[in-house]
C-alpha atoms as a PDB file:
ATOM      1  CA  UNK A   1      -7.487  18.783  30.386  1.00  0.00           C
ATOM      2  CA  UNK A   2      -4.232  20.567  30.958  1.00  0.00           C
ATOM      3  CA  UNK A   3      -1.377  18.521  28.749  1.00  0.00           C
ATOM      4  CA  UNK A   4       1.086  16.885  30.853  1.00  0.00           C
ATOM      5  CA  UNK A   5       4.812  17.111  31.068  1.00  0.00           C
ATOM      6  CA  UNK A   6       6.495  14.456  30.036  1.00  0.00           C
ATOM      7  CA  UNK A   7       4.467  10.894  30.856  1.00  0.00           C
ATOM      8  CA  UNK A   8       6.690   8.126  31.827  1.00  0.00           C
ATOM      9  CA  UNK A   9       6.681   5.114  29.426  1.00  0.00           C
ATOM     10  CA  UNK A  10       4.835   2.974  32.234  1.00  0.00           C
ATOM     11  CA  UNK A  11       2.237   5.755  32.210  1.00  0.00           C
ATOM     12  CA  UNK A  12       2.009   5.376  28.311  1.00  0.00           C
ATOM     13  CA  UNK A  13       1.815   1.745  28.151  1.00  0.00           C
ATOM     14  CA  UNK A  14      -0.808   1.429  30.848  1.00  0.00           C
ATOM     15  CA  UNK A  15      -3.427   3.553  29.622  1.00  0.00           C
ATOM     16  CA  UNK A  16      -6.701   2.260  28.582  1.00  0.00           C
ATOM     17  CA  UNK A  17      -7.952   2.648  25.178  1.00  0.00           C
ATOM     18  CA  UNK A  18     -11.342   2.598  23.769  1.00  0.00           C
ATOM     19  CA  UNK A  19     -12.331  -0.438  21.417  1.00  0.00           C
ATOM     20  CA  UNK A  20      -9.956  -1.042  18.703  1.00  0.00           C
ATOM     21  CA  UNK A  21      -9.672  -3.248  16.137  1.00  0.00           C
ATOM     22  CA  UNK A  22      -7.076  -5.117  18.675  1.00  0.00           C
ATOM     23  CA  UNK A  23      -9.475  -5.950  20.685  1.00  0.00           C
ATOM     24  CA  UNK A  24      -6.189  -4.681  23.468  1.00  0.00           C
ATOM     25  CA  UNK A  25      -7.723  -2.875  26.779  1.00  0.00           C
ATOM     26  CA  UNK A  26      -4.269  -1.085  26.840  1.00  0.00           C
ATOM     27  CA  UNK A  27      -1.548   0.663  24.792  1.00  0.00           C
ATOM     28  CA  UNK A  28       0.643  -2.301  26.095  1.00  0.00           C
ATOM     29  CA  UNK A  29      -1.744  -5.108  24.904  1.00  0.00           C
ATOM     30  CA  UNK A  30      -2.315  -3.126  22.415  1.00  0.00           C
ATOM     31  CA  UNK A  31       1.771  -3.105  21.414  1.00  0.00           C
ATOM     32  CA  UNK A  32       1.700  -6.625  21.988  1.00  0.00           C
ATOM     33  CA  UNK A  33      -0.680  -7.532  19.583  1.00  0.00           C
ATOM     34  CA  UNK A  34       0.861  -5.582  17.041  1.00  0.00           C
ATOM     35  CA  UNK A  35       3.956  -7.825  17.278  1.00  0.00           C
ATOM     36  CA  UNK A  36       2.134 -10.695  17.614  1.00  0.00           C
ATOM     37  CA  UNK A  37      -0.035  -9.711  14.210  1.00  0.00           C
ATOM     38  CA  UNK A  38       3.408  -8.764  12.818  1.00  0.00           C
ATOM     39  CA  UNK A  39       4.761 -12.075  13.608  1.00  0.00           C
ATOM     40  CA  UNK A  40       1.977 -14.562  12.408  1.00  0.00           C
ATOM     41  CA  UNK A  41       1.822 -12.416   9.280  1.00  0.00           C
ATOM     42  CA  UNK A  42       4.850 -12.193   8.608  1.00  0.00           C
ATOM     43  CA  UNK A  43       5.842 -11.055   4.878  1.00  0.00           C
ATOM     44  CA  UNK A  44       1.714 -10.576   4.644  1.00  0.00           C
ATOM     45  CA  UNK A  45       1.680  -8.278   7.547  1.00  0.00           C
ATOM     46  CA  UNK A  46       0.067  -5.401   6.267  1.00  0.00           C
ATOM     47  CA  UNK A  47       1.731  -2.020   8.118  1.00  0.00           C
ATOM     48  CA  UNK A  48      -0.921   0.044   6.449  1.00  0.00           C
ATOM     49  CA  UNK A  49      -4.077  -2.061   7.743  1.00  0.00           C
ATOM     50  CA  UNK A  50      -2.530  -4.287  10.382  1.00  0.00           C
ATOM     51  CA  UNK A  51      -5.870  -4.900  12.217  1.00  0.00           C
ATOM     52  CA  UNK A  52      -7.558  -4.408   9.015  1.00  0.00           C
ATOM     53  CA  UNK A  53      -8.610  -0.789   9.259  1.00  0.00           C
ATOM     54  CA  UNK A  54      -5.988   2.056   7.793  1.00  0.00           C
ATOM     55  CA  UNK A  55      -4.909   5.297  10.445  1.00  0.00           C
ATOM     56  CA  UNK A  56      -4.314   2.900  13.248  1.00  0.00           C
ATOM     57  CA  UNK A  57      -2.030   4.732  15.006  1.00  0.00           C
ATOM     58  CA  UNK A  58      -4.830   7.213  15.726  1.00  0.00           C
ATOM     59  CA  UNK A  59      -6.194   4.557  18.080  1.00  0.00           C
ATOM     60  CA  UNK A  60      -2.938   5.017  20.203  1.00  0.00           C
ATOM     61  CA  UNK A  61      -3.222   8.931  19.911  1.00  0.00           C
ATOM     62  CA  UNK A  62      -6.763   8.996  20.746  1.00  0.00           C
ATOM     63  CA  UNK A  63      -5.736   7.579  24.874  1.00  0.00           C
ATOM     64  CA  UNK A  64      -3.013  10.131  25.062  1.00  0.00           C
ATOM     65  CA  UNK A  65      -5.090  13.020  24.000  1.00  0.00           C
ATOM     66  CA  UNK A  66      -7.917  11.850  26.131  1.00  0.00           C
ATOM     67  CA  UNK A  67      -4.974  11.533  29.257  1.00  0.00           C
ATOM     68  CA  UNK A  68      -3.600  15.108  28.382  1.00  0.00           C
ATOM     69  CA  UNK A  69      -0.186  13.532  27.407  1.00  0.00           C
ATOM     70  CA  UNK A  70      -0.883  15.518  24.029  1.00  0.00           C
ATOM     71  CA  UNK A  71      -3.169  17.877  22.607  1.00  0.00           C
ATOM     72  CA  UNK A  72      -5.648  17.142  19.803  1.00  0.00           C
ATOM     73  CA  UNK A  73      -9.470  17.432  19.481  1.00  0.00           C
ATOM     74  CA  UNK A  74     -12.135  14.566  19.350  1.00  0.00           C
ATOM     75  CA  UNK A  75     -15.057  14.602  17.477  1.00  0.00           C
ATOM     76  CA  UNK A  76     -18.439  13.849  18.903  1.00  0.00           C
ATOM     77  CA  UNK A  77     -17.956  10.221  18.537  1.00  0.00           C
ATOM     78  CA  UNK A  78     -14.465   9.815  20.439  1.00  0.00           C
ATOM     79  CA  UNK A  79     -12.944   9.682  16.611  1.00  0.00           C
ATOM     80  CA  UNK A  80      -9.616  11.698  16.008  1.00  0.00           C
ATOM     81  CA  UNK A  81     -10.695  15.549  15.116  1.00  0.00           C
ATOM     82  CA  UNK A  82      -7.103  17.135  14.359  1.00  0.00           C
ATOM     83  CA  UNK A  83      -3.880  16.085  15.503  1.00  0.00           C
ATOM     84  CA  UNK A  84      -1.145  18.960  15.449  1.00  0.00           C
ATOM     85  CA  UNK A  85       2.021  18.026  13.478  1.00  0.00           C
ATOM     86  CA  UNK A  86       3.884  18.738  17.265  1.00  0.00           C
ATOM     87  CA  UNK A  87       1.524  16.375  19.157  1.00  0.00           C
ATOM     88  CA  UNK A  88       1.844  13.633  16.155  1.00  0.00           C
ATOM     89  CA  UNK A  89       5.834  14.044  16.852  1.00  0.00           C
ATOM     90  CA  UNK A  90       5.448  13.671  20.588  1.00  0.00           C
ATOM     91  CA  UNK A  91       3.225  10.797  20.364  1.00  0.00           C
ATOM     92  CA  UNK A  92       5.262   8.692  18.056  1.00  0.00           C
ATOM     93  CA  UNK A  93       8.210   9.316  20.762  1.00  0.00           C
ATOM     94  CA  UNK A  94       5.753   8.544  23.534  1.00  0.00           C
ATOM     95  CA  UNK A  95       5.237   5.120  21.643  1.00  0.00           C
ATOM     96  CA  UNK A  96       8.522   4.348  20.497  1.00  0.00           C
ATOM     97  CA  UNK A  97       9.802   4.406  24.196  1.00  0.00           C
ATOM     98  CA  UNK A  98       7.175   2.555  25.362  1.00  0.00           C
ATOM     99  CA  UNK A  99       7.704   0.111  23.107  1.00  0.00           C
ATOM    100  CA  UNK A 100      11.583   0.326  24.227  1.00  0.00           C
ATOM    101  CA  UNK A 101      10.195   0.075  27.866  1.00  0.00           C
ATOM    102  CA  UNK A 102       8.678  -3.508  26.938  1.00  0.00           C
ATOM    103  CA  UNK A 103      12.142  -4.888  26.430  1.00  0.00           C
ATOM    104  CA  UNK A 104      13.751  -3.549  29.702  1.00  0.00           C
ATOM    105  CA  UNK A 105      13.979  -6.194  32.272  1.00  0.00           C
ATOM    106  CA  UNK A 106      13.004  -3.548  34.810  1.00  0.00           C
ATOM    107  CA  UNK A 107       9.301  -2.813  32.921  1.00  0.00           C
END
């Protein structure tokens, strides 16, 4: 699939994922039960195995390379293959303004 040019936060934070340790159908649930883990954790929130597993943010890469919004390769089992320095960059600022989209009163 043909990467795409720049995907719009709403974009990001409405694509499905495939089961996660969330549990979260979406990047946006998925965000929001981050925070909410974060929150009833608190000083035990663990940033390395929030959901209990370690490389979680591959399970918010793994949507966007699926989408096109980045490139990367999948292995056989829909697990993270490689995952380009560039694309790791891009994704991180795909998340961070979704995540800065959640807080605007507009969506």
């Amino acid at each position: 699939m043909p990467e795409m040019t720049t995907p719009t936060p709403q974009q990001v934070l409405d694509l499905a994922m495939p089961e996660n340790d969330s549990g979260a159908g979406t990047i946006r649930g998925y965000l929001v039960a981050l925070l909410a883990t974060l929150w009833r954790e608190g000083e035990g929130f663990s940033g390395k195995r929030p959901f209990g597993n370690s490389s979680w943010q591959c399970d918010l890469y793994i949507p966007m390379i699926q989408a096109g919004m980045i490139e990367g390769t999948l292995d056989e089992d829909g697990y993270l293959d490689d995952l380009p320095l560039s694309s790791e960059r891009k994704a991180d600022g795909l998340i961070l303004a979704a995540i800065n989209a959640l807080g605007d009163s507009d969506g």
